[in-house]
C-alpha atoms as a PDB file:
ATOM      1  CA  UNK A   1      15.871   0.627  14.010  1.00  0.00           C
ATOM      2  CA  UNK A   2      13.002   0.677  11.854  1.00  0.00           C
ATOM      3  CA  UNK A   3      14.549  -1.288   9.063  1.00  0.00           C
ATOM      4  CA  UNK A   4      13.902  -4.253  10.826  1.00  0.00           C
ATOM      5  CA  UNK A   5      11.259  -6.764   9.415  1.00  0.00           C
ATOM      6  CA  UNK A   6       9.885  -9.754   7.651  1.00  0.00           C
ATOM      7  CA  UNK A   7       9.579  -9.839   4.017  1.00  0.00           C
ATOM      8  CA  UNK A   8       5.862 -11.656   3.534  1.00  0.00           C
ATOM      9  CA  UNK A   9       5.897 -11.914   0.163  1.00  0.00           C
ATOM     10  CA  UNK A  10       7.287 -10.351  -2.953  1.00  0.00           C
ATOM     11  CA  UNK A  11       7.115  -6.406  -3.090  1.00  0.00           C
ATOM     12  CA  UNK A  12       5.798  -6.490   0.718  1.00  0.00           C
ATOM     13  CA  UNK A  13       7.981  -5.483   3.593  1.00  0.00           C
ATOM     14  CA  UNK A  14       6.331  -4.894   7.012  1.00  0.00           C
ATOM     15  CA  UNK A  15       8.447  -3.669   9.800  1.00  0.00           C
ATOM     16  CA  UNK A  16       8.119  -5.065  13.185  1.00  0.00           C
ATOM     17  CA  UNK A  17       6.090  -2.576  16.039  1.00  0.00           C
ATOM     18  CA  UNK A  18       9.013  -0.384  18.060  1.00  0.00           C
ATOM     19  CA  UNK A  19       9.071   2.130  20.450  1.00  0.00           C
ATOM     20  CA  UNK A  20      10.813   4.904  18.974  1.00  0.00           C
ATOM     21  CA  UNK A  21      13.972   6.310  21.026  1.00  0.00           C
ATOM     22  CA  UNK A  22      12.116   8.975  23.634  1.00  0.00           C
ATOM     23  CA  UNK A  23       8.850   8.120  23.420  1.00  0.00           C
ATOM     24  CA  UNK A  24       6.910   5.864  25.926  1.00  0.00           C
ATOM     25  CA  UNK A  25       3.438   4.302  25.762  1.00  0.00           C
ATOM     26  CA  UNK A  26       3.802   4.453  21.544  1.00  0.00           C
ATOM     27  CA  UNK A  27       4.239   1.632  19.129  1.00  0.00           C
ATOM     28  CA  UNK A  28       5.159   2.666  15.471  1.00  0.00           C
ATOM     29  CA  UNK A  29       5.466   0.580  12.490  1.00  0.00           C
ATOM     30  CA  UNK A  30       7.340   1.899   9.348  1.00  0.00           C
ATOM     31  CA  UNK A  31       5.386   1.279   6.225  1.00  0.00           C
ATOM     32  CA  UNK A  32       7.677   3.086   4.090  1.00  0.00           C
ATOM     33  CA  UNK A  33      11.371   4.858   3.761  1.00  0.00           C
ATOM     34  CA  UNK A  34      13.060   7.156   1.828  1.00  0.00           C
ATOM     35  CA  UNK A  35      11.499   7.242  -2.106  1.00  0.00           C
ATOM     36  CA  UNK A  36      11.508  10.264  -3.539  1.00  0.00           C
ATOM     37  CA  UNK A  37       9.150  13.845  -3.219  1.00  0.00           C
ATOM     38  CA  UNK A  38       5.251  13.279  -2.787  1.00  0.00           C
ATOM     39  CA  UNK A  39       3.554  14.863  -5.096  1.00  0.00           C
ATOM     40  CA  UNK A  40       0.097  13.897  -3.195  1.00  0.00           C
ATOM     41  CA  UNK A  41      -1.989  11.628  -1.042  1.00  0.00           C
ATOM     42  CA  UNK A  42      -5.588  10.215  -0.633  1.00  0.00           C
ATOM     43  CA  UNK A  43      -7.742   7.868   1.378  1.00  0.00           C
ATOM     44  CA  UNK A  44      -9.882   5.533  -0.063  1.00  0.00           C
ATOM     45  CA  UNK A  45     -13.176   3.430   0.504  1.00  0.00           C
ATOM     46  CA  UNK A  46     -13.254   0.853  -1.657  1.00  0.00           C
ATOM     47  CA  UNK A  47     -16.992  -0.881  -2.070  1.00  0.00           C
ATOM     48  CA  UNK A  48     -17.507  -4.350  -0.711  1.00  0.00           C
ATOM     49  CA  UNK A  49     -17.856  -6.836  -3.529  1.00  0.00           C
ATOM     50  CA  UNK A  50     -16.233  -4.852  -6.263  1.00  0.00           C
ATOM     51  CA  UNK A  51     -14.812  -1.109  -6.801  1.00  0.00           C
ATOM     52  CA  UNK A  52     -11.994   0.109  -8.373  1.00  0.00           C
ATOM     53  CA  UNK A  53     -10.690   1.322 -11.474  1.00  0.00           C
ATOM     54  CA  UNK A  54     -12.080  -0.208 -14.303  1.00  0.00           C
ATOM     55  CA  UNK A  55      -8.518  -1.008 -16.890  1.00  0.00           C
ATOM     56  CA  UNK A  56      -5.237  -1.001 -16.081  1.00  0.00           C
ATOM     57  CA  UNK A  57      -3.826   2.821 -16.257  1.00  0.00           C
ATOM     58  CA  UNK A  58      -0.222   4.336 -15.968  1.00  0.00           C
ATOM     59  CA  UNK A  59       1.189   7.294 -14.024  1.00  0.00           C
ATOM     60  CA  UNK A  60       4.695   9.083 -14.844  1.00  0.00           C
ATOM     61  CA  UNK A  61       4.726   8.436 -10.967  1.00  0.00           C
ATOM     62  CA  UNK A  62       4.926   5.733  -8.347  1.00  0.00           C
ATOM     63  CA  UNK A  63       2.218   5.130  -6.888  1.00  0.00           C
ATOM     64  CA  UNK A  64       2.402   3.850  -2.600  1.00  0.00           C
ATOM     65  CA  UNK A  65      -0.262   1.826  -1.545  1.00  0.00           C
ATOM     66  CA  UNK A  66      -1.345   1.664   2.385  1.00  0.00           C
ATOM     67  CA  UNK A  67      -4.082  -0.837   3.228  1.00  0.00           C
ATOM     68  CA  UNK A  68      -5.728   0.161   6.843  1.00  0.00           C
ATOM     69  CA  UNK A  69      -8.801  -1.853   6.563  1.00  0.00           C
ATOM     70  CA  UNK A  70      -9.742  -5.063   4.701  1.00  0.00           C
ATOM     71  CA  UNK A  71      -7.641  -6.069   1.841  1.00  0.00           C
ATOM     72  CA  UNK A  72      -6.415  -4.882  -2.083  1.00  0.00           C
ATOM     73  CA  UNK A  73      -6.000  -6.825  -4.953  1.00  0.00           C
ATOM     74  CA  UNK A  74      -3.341  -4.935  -7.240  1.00  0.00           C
ATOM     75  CA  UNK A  75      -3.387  -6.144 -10.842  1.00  0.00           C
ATOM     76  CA  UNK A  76      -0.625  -5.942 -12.708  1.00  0.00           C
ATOM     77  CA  UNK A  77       0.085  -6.553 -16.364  1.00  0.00           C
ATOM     78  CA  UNK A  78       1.469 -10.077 -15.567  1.00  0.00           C
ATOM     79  CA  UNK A  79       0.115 -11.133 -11.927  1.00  0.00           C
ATOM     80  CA  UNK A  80      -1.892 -10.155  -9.051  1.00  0.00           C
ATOM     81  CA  UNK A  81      -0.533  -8.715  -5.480  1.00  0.00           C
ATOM     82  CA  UNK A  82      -3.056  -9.124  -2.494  1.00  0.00           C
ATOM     83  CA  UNK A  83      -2.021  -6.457   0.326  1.00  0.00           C
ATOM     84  CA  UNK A  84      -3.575  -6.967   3.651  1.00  0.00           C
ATOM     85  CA  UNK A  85      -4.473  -4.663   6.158  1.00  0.00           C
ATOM     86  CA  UNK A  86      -1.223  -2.753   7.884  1.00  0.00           C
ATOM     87  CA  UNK A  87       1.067  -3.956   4.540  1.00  0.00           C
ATOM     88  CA  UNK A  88       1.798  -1.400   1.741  1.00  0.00           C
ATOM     89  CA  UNK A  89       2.985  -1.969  -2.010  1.00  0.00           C
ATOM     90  CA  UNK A  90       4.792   0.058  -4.516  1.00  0.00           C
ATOM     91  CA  UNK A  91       3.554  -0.172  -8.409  1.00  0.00           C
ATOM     92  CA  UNK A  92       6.253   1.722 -10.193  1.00  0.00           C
ATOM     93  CA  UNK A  93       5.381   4.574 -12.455  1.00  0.00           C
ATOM     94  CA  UNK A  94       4.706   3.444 -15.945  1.00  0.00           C
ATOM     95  CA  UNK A  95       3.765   0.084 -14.963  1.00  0.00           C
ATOM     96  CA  UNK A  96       0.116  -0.795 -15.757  1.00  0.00           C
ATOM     97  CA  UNK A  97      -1.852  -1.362 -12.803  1.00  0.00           C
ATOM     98  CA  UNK A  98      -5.558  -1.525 -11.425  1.00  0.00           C
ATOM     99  CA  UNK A  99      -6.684  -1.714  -7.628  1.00  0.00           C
ATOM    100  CA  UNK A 100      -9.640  -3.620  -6.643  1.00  0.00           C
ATOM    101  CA  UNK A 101     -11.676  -4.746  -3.654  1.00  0.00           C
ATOM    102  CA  UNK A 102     -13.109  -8.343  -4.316  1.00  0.00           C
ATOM    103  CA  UNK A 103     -13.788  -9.087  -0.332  1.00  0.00           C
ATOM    104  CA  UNK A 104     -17.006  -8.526   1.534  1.00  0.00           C
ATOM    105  CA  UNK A 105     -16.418  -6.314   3.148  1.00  0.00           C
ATOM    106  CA  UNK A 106     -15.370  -2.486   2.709  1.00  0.00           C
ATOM    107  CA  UNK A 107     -11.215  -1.640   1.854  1.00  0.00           C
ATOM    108  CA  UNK A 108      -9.871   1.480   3.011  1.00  0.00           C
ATOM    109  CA  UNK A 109      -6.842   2.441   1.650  1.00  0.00           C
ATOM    110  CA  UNK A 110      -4.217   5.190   1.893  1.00  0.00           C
ATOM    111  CA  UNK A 111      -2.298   6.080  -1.613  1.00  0.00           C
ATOM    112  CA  UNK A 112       0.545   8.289  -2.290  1.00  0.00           C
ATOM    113  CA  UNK A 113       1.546   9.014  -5.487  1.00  0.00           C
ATOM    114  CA  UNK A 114       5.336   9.580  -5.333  1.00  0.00           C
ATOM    115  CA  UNK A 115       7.900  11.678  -7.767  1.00  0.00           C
END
């Protein structure tokens, strides 16, 4: 049921809104599945007009990013990935990776780092 969706772009798969079985009045979207243990989470404001981690860094882990508000601009070592508000994105652990906020407005952001 909630592995139905649209694939928007590369590396971004939104599921459509559902009602769940037994629930009324309640819309759910899945933003993720089954990846592994999660080691930990954290919400993020990113400034308008900049903000973000200076150089591209690695992790041992993946790293799940959940964009609630505004947009994220994911560099990678070889191209960019824009995720929009209510899409997520998965950077793979050991690939070198910044996030940034270039819009004018603020980004917030949910990340899960994942083992």
């Amino acid at each position: 049921m909630y592995n139905e969706g649209i694939h928007l772009r590369e590396g971004i798969f939104v599921s459509k809104f559902m009602v769940p079985p037994n629930h009324i009045n309640f819309k759910a979207k899945k933003l993720f599945g089954e990846m592994g243990k999660i080691i930990d989470g954290a919400i993020a404001y990113i400034d308008l007009n900049g903000g973000g981690p200076t150089e591209l860094h690695t992790h041992e882990h993946n790293h799940l990013f959940i964009v609630t508000k505004g947009e994220a601009k994911v560099l990678l070592a070889d191209k960019e990935v824009i995720i929009r508000k209510d899409e997520a994105f998965l950077v793979e652990g050991k690939i070198p990776h910044s996030v940034w906020n270039n819009q004018d407005e603020e980004t917030v952001m949910i990340g899960i780092s994942i083992k």
